[in-house]
PDB file of N, CA and C in Angstrom:
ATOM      1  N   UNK A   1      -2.293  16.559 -11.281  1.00  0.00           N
ATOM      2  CA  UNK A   1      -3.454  16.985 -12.020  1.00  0.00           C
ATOM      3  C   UNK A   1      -4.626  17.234 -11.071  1.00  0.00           C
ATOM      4  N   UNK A   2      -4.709  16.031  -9.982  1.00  0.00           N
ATOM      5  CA  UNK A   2      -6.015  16.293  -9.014  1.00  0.00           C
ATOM      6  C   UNK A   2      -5.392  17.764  -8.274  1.00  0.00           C
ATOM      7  N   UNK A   3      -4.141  17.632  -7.929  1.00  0.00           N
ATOM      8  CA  UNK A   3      -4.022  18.669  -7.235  1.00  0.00           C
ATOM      9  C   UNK A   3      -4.517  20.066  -7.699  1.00  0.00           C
ATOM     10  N   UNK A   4      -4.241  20.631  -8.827  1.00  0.00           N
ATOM     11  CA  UNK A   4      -4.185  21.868 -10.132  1.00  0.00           C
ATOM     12  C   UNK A   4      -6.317  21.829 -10.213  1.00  0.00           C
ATOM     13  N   UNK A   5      -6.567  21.011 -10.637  1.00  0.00           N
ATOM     14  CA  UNK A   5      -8.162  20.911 -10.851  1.00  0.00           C
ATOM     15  C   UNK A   5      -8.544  21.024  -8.961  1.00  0.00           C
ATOM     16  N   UNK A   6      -8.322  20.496  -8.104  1.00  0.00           N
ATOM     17  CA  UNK A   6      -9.136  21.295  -6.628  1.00  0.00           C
ATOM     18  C   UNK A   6      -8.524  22.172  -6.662  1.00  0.00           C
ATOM     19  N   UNK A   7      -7.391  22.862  -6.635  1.00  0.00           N
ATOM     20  CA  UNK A   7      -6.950  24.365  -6.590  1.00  0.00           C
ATOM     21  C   UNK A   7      -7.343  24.991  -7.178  1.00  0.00           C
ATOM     22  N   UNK A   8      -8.131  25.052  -8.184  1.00  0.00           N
ATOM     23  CA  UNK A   8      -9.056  25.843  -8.720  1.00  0.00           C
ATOM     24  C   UNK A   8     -10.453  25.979  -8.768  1.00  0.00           C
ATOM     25  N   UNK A   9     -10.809  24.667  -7.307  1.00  0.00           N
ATOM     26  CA  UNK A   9     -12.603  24.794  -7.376  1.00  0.00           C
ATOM     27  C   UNK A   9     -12.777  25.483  -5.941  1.00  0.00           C
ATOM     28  N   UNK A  10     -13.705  25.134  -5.299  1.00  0.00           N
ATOM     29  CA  UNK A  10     -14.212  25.327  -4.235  1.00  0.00           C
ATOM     30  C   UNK A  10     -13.949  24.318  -3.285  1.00  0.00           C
ATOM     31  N   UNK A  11     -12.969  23.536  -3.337  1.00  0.00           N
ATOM     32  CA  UNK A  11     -13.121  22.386  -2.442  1.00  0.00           C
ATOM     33  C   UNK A  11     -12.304  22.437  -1.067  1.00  0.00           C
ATOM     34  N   UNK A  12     -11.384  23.475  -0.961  1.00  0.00           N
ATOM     35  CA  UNK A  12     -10.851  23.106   0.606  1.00  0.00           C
ATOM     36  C   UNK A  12      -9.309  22.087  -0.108  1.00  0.00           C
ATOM     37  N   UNK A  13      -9.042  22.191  -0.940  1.00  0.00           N
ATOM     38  CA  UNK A  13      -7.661  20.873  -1.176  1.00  0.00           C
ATOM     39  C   UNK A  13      -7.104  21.478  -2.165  1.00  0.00           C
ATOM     40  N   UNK A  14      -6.029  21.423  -1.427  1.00  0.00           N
ATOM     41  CA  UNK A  14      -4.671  21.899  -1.890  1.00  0.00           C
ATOM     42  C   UNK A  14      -3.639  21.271  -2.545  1.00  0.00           C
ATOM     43  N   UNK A  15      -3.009  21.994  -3.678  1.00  0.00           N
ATOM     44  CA  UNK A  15      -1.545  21.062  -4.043  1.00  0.00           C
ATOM     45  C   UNK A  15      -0.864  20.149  -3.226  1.00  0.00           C
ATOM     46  N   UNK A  16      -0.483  21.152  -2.099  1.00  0.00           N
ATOM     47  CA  UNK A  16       0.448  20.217  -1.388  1.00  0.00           C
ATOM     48  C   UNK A  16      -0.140  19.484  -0.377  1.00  0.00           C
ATOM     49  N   UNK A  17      -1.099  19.759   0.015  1.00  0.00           N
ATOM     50  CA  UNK A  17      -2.107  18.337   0.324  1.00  0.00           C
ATOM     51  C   UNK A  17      -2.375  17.176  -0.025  1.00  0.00           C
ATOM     52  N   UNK A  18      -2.624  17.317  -1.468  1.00  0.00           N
ATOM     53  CA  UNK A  18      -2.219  16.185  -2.456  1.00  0.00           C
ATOM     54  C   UNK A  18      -1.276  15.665  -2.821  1.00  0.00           C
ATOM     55  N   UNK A  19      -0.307  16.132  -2.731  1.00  0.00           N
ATOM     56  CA  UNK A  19       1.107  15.352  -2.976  1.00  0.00           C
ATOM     57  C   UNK A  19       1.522  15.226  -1.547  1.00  0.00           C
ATOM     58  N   UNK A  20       0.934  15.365  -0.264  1.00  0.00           N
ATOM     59  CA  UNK A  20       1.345  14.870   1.325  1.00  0.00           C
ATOM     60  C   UNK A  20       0.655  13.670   1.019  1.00  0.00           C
ATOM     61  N   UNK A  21      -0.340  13.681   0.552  1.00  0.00           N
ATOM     62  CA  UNK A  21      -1.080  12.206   0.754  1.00  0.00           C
ATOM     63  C   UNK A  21      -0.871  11.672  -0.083  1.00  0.00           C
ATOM     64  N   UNK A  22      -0.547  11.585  -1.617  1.00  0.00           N
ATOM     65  CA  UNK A  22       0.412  10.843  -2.483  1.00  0.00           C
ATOM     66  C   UNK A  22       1.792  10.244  -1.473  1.00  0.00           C
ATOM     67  N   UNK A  23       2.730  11.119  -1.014  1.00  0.00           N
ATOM     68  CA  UNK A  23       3.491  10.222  -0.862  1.00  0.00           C
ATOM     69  C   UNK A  23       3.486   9.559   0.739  1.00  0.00           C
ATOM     70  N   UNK A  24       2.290  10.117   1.585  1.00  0.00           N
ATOM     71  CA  UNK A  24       2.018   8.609   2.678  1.00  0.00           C
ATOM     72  C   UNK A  24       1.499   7.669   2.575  1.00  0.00           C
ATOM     73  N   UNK A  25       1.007   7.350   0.908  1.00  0.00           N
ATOM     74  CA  UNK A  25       0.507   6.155   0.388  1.00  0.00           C
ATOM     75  C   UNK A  25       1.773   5.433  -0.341  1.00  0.00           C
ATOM     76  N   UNK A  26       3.001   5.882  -0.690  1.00  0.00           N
ATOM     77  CA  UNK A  26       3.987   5.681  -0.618  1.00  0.00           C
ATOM     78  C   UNK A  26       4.687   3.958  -0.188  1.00  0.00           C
ATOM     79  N   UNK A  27       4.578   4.319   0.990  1.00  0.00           N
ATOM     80  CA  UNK A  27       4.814   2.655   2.060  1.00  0.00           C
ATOM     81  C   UNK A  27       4.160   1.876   1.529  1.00  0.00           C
ATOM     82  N   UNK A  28       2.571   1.730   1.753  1.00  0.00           N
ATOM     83  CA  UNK A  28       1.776   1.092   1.345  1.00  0.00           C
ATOM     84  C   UNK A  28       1.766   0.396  -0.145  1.00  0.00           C
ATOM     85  N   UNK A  29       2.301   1.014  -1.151  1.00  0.00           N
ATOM     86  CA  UNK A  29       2.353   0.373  -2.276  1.00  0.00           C
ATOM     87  C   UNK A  29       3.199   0.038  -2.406  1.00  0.00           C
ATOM     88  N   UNK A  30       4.396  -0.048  -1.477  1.00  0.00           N
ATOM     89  CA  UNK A  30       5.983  -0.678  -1.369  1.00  0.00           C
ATOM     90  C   UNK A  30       6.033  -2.007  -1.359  1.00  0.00           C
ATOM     91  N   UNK A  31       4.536  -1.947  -0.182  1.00  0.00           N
ATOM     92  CA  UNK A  31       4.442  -3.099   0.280  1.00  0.00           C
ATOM     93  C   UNK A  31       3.996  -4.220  -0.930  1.00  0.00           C
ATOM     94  N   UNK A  32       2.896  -3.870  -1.594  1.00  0.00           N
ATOM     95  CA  UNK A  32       2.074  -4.205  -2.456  1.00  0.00           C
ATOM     96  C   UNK A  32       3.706  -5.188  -3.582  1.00  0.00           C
ATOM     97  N   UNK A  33       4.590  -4.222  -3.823  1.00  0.00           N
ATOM     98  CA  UNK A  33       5.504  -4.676  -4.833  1.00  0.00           C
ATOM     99  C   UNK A  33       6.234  -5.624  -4.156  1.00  0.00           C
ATOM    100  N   UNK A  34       6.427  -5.501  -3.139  1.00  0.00           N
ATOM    101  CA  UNK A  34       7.276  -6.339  -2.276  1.00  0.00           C
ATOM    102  C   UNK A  34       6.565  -7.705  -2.241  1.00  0.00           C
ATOM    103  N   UNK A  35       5.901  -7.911  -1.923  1.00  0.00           N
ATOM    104  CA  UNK A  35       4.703  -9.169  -1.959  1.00  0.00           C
ATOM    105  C   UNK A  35       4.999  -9.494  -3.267  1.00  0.00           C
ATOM    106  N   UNK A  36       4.855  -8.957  -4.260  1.00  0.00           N
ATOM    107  CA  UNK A  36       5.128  -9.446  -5.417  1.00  0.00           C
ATOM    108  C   UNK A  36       6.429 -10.254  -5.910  1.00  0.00           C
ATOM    109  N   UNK A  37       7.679  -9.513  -5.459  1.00  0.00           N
ATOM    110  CA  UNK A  37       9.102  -9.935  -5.035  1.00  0.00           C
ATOM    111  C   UNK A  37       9.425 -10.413  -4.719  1.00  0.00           C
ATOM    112  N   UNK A  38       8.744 -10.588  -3.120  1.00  0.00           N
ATOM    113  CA  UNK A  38       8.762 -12.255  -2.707  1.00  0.00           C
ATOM    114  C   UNK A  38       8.759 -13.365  -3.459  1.00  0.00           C
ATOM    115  N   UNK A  39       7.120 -13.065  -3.910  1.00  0.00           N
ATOM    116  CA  UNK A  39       6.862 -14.148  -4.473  1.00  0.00           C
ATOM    117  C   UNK A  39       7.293 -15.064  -5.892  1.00  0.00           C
ATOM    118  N   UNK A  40       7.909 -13.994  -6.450  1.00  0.00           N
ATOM    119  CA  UNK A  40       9.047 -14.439  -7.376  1.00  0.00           C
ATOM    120  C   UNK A  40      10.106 -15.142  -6.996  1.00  0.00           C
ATOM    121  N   UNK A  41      10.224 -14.375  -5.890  1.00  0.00           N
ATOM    122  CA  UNK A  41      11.868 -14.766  -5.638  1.00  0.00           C
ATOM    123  C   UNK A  41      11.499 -16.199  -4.860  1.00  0.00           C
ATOM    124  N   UNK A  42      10.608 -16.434  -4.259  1.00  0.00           N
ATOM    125  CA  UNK A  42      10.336 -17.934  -3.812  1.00  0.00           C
ATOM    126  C   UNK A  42       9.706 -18.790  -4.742  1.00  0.00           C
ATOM    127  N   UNK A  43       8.980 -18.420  -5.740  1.00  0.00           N
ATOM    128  CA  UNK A  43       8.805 -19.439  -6.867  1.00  0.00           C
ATOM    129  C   UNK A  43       8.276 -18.949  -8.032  1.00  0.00           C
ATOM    130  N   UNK A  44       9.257 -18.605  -9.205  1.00  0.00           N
ATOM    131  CA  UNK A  44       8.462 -18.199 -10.257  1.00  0.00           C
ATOM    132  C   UNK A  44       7.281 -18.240 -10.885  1.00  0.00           C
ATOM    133  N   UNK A  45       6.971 -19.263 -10.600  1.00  0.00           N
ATOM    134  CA  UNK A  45       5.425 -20.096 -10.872  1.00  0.00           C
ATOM    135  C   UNK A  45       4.194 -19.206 -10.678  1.00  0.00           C
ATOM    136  N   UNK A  46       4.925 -18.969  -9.132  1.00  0.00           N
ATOM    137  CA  UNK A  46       3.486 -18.056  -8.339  1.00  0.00           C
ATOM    138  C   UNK A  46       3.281 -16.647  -8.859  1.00  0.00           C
ATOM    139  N   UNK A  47       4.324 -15.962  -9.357  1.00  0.00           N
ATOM    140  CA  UNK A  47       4.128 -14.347 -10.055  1.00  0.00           C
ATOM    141  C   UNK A  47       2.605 -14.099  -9.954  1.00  0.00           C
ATOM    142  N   UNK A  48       1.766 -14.129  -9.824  1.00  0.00           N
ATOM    143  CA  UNK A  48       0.260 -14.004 -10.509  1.00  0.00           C
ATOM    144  C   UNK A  48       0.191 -13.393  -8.981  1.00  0.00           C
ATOM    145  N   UNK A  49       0.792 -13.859  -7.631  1.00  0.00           N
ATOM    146  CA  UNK A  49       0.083 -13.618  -6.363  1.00  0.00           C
ATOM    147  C   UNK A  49       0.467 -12.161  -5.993  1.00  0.00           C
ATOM    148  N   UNK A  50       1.472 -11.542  -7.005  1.00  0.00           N
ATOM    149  CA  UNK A  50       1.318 -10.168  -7.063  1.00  0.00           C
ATOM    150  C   UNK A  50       0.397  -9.201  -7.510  1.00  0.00           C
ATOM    151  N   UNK A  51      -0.213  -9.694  -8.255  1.00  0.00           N
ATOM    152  CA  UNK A  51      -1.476  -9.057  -8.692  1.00  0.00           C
ATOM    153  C   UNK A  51      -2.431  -9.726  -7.991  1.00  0.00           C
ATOM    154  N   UNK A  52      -2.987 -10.494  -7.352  1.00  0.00           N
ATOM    155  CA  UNK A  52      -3.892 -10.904  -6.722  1.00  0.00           C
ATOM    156  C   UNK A  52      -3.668  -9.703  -5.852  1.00  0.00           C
ATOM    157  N   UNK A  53      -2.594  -9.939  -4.817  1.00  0.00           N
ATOM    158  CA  UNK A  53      -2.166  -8.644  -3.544  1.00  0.00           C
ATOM    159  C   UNK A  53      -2.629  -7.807  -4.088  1.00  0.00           C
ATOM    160  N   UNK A  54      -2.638  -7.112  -4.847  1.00  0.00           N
ATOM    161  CA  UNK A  54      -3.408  -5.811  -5.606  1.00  0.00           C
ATOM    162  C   UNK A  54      -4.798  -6.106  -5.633  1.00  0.00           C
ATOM    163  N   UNK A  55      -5.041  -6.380  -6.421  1.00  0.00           N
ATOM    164  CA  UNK A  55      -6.815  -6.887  -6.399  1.00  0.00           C
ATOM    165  C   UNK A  55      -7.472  -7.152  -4.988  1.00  0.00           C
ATOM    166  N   UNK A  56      -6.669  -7.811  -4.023  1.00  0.00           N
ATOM    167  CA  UNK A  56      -7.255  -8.011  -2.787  1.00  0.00           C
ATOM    168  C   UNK A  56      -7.405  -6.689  -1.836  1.00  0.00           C
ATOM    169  N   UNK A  57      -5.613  -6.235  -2.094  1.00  0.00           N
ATOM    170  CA  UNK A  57      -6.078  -4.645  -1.763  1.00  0.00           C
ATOM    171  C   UNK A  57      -6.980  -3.723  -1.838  1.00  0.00           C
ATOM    172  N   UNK A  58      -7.249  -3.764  -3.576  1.00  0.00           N
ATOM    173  CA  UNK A  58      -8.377  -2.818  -3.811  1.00  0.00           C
ATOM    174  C   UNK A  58      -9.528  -3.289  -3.082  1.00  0.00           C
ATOM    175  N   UNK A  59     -10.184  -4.462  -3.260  1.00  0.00           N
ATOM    176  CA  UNK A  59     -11.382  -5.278  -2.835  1.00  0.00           C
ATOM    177  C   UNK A  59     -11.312  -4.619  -1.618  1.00  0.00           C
ATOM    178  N   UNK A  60     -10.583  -4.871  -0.806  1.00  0.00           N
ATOM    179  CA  UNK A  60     -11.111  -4.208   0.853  1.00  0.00           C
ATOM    180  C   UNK A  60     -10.573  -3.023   1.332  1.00  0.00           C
ATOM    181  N   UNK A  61      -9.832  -1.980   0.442  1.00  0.00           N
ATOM    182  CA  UNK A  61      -9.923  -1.086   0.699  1.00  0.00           C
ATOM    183  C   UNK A  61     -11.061   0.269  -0.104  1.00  0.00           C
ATOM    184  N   UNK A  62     -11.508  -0.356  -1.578  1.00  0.00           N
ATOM    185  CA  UNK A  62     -12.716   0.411  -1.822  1.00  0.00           C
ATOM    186  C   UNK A  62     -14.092  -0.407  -1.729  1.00  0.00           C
ATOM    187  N   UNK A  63     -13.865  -1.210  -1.929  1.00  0.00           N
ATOM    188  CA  UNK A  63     -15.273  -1.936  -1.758  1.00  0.00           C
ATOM    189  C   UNK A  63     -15.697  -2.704   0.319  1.00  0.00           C
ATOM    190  N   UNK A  64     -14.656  -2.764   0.703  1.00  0.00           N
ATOM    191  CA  UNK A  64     -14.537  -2.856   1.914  1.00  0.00           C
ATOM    192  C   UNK A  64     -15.632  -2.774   3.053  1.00  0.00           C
ATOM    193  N   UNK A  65     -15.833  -1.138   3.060  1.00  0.00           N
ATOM    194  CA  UNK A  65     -16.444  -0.635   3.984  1.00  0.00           C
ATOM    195  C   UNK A  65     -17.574  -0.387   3.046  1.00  0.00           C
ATOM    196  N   UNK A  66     -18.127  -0.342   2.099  1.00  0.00           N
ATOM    197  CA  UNK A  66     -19.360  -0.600   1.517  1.00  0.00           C
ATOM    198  C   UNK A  66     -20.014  -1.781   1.676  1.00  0.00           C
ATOM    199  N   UNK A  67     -19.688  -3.185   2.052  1.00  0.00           N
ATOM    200  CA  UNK A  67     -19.837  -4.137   2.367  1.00  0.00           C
ATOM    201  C   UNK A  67     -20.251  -4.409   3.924  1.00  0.00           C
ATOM    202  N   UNK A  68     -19.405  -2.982   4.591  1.00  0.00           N
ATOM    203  CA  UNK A  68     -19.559  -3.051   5.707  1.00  0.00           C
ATOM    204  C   UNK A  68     -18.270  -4.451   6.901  1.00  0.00           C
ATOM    205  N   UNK A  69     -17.873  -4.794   6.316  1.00  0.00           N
ATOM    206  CA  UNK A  69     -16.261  -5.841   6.717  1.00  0.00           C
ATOM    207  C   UNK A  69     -16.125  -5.652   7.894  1.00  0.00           C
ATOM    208  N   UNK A  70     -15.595  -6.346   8.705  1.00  0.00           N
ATOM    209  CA  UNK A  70     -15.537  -6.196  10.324  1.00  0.00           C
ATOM    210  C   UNK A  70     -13.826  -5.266   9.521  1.00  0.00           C
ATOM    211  N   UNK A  71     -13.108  -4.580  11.291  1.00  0.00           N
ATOM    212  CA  UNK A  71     -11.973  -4.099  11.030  1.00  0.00           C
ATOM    213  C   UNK A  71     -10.646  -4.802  10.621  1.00  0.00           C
ATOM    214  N   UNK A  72     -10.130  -6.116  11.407  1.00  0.00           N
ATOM    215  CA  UNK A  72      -9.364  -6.818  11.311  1.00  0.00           C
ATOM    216  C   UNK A  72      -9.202  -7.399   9.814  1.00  0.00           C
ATOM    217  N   UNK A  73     -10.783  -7.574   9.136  1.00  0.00           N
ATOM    218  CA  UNK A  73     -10.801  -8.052   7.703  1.00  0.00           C
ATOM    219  C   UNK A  73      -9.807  -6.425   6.539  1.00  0.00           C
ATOM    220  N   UNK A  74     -10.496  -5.095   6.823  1.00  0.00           N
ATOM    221  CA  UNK A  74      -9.847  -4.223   6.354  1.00  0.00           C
ATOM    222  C   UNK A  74      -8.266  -4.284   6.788  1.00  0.00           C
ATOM    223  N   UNK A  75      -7.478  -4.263   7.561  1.00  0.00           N
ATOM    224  CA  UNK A  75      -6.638  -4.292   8.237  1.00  0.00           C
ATOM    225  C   UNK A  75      -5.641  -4.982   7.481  1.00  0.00           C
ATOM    226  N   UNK A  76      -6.225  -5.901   6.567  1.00  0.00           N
ATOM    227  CA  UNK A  76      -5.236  -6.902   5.550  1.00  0.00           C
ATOM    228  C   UNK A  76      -4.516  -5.795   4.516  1.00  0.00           C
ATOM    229  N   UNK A  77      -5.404  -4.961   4.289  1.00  0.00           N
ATOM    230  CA  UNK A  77      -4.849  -3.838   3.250  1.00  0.00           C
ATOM    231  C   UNK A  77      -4.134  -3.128   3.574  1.00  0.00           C
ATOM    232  N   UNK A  78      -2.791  -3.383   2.628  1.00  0.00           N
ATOM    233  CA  UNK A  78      -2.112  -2.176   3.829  1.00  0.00           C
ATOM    234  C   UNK A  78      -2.115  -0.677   3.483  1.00  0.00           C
ATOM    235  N   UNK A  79      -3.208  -0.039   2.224  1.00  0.00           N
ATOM    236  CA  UNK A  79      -3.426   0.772   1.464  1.00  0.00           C
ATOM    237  C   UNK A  79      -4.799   1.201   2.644  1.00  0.00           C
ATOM    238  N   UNK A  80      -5.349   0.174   4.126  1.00  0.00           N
ATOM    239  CA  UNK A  80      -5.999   0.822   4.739  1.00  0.00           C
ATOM    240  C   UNK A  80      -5.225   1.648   6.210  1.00  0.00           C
ATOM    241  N   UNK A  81      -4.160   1.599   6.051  1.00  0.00           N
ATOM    242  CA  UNK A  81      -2.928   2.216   7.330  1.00  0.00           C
ATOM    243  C   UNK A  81      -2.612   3.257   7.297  1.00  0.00           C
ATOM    244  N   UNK A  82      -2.857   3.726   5.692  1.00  0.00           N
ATOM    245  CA  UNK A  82      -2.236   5.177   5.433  1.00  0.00           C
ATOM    246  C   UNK A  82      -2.895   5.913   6.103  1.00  0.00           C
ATOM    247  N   UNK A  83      -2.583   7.030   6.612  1.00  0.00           N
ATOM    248  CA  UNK A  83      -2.984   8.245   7.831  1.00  0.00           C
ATOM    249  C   UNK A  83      -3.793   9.444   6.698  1.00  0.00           C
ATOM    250  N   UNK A  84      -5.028  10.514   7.014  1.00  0.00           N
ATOM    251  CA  UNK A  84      -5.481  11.417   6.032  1.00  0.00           C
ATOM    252  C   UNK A  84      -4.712  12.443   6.794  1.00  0.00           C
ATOM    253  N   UNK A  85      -3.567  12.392   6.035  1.00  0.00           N
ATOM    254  CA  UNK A  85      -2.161  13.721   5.999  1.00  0.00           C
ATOM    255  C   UNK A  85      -3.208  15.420   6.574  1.00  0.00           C
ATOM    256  N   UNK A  86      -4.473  15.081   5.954  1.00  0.00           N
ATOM    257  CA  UNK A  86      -4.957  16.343   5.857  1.00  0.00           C
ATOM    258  C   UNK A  86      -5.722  17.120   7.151  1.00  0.00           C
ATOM    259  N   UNK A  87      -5.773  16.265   8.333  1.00  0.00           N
ATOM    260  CA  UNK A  87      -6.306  16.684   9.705  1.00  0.00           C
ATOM    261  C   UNK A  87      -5.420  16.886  10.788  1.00  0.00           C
ATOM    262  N   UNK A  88      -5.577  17.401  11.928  1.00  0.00           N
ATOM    263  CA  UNK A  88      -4.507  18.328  12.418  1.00  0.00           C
ATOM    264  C   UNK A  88      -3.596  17.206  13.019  1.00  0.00           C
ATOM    265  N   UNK A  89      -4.010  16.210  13.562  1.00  0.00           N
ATOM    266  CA  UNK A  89      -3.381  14.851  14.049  1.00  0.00           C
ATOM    267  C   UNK A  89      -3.076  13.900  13.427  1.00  0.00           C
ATOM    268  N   UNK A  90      -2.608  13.591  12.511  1.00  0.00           N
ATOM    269  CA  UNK A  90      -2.671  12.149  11.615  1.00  0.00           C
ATOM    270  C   UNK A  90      -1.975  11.215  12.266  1.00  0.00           C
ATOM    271  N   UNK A  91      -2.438   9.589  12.646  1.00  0.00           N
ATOM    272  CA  UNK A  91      -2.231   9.068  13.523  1.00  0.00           C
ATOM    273  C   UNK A  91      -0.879   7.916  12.425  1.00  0.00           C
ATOM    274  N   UNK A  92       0.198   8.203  12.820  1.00  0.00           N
ATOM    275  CA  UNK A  92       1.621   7.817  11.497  1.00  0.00           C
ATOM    276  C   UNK A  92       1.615   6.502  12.204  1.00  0.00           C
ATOM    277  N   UNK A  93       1.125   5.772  13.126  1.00  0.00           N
ATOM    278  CA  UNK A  93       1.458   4.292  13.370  1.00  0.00           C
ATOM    279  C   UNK A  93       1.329   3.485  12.666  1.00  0.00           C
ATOM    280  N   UNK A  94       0.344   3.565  12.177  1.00  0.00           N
ATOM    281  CA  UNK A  94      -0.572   2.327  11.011  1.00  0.00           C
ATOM    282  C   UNK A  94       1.017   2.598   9.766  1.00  0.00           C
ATOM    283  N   UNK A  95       1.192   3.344   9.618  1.00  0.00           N
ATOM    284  CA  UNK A  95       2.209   3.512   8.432  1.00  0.00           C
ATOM    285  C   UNK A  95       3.466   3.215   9.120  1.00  0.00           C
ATOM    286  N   UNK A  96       3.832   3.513  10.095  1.00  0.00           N
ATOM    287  CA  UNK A  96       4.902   3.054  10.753  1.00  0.00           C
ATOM    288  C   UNK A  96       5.357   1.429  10.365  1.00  0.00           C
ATOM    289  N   UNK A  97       3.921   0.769  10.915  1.00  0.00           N
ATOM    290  CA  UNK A  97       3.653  -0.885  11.052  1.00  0.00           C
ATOM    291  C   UNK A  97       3.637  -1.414   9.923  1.00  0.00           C
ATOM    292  N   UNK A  98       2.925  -0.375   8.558  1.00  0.00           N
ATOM    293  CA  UNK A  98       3.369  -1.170   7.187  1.00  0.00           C
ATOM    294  C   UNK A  98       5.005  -0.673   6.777  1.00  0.00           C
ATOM    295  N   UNK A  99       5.640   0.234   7.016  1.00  0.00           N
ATOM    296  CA  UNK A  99       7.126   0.394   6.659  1.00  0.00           C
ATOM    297  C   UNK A  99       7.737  -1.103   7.273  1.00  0.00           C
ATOM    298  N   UNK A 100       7.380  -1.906   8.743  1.00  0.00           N
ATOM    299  CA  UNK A 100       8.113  -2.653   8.952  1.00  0.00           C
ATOM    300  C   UNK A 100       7.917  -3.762   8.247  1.00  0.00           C
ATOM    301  N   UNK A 101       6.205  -3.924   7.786  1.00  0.00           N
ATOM    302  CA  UNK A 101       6.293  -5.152   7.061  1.00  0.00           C
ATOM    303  C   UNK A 101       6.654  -4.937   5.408  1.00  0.00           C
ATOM    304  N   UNK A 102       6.830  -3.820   5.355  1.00  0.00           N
ATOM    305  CA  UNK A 102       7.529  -4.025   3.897  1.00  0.00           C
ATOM    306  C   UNK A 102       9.319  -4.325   4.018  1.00  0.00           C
ATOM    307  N   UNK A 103       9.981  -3.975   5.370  1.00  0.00           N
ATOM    308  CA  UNK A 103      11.159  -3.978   5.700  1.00  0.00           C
ATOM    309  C   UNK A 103      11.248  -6.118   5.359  1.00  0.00           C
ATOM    310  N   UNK A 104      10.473  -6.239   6.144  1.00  0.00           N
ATOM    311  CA  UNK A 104      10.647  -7.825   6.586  1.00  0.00           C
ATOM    312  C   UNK A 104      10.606  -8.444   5.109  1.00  0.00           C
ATOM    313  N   UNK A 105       9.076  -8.012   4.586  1.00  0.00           N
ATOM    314  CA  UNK A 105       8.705  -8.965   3.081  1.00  0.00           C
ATOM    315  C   UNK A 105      10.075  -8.455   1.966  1.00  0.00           C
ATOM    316  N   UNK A 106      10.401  -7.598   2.201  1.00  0.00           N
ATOM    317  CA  UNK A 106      11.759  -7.291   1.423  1.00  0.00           C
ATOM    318  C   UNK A 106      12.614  -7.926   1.496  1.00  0.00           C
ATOM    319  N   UNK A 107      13.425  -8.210   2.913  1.00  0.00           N
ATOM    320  CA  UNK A 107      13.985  -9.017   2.859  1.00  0.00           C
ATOM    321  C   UNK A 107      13.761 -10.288   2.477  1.00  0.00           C
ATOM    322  N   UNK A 108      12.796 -10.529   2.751  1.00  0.00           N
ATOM    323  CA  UNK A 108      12.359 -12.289   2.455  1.00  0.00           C
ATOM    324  C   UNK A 108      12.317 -12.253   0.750  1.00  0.00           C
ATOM    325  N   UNK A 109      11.988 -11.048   0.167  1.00  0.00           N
ATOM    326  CA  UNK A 109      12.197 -11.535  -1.371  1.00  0.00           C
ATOM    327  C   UNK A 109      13.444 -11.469  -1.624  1.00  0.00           C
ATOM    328  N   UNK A 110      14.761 -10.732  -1.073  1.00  0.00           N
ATOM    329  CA  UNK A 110      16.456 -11.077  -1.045  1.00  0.00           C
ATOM    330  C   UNK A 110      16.304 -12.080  -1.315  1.00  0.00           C
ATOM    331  N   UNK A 111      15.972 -12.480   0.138  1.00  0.00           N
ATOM    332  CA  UNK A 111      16.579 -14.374   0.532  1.00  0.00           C
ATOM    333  C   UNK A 111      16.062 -15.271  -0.724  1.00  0.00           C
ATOM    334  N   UNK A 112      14.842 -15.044  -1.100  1.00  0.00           N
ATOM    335  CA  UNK A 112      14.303 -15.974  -2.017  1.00  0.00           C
ATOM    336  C   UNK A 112      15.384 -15.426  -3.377  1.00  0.00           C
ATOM    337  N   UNK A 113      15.314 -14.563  -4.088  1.00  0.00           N
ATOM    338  CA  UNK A 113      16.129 -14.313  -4.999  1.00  0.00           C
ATOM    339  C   UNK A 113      17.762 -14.691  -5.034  1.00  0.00           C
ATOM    340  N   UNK A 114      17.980 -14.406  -4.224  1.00  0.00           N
ATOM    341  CA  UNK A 114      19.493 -14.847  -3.586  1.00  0.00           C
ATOM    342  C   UNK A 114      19.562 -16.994  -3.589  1.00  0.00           C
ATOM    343  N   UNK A 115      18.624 -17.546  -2.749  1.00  0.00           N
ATOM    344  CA  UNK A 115      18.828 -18.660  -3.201  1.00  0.00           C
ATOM    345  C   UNK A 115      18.556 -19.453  -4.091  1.00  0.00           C
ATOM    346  N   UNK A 116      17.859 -18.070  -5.318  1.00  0.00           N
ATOM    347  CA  UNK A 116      17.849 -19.143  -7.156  1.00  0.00           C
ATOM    348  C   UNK A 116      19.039 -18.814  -7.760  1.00  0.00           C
ATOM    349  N   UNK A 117      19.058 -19.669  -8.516  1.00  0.00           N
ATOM    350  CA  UNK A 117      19.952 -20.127 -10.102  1.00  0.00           C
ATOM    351  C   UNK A 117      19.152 -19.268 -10.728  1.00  0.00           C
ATOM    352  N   UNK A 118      19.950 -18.304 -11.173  1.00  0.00           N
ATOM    353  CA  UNK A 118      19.433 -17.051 -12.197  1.00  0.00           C
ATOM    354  C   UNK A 118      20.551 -17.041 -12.857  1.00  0.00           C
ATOM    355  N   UNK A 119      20.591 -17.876 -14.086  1.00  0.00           N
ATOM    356  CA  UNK A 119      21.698 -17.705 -15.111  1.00  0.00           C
ATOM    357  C   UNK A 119      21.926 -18.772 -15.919  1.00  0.00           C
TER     358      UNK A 119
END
């Protein structure tokens, strides 16, 4: 929809601009679910710290730098790694580094799921 509404203004942004940067935000919200997964899978109890991870996300990635946050504090978000698809260099490390920690927290929600009694 964002894409269709700037393709028809004056703005410089394109369809497929918008859906490049839709899906290099992709990782980043992998991560977000994964945290959540974990945390199931290591103690039902805690479920809630999946939505916190969200909320904390948002907190320092829109309110963040309005606050002014040193970098390392942004850096927790991993919704702040994603690259702007839309300049001639986009620097893919930061996304690289959250693909691995969603690789790792994935697994770790296996392991946790794998060693409950579900049944």
């Amino acid at each position: 929809m964002l894409g269709l509404i700037a393709s028809n203004s004056d703005t410089g942004v394109s369809i497929p601009s918008v859906v490049a940067q839709a899906a290099a935000t992709v990782p980043a919200v992998w991560v977000l679910v994964a945290i959540a997964a974990a945390a199931i899978g290591a103690l039902p109890a805690v479920r809630l710290v999946g939505w916190l991870a969200i909320i904390v996300a948002f907190a320092l990635t829109i309110l963040g730098p309005t606050f002014k946050l040193p970098e390392w504090a942004l850096s927790i978000s991993p919704l702040h790694h994603v690259p702007d698809v839309t300049v001639p260099a986009p620097d893919w490390a930061g996304l690289a580094g959250v693909g691995v920690v969603f690789v790792v927290v994935t697994a770790a929600a296996f392991a946790g799921f794998r060693r409950r009694d579900i049944g």
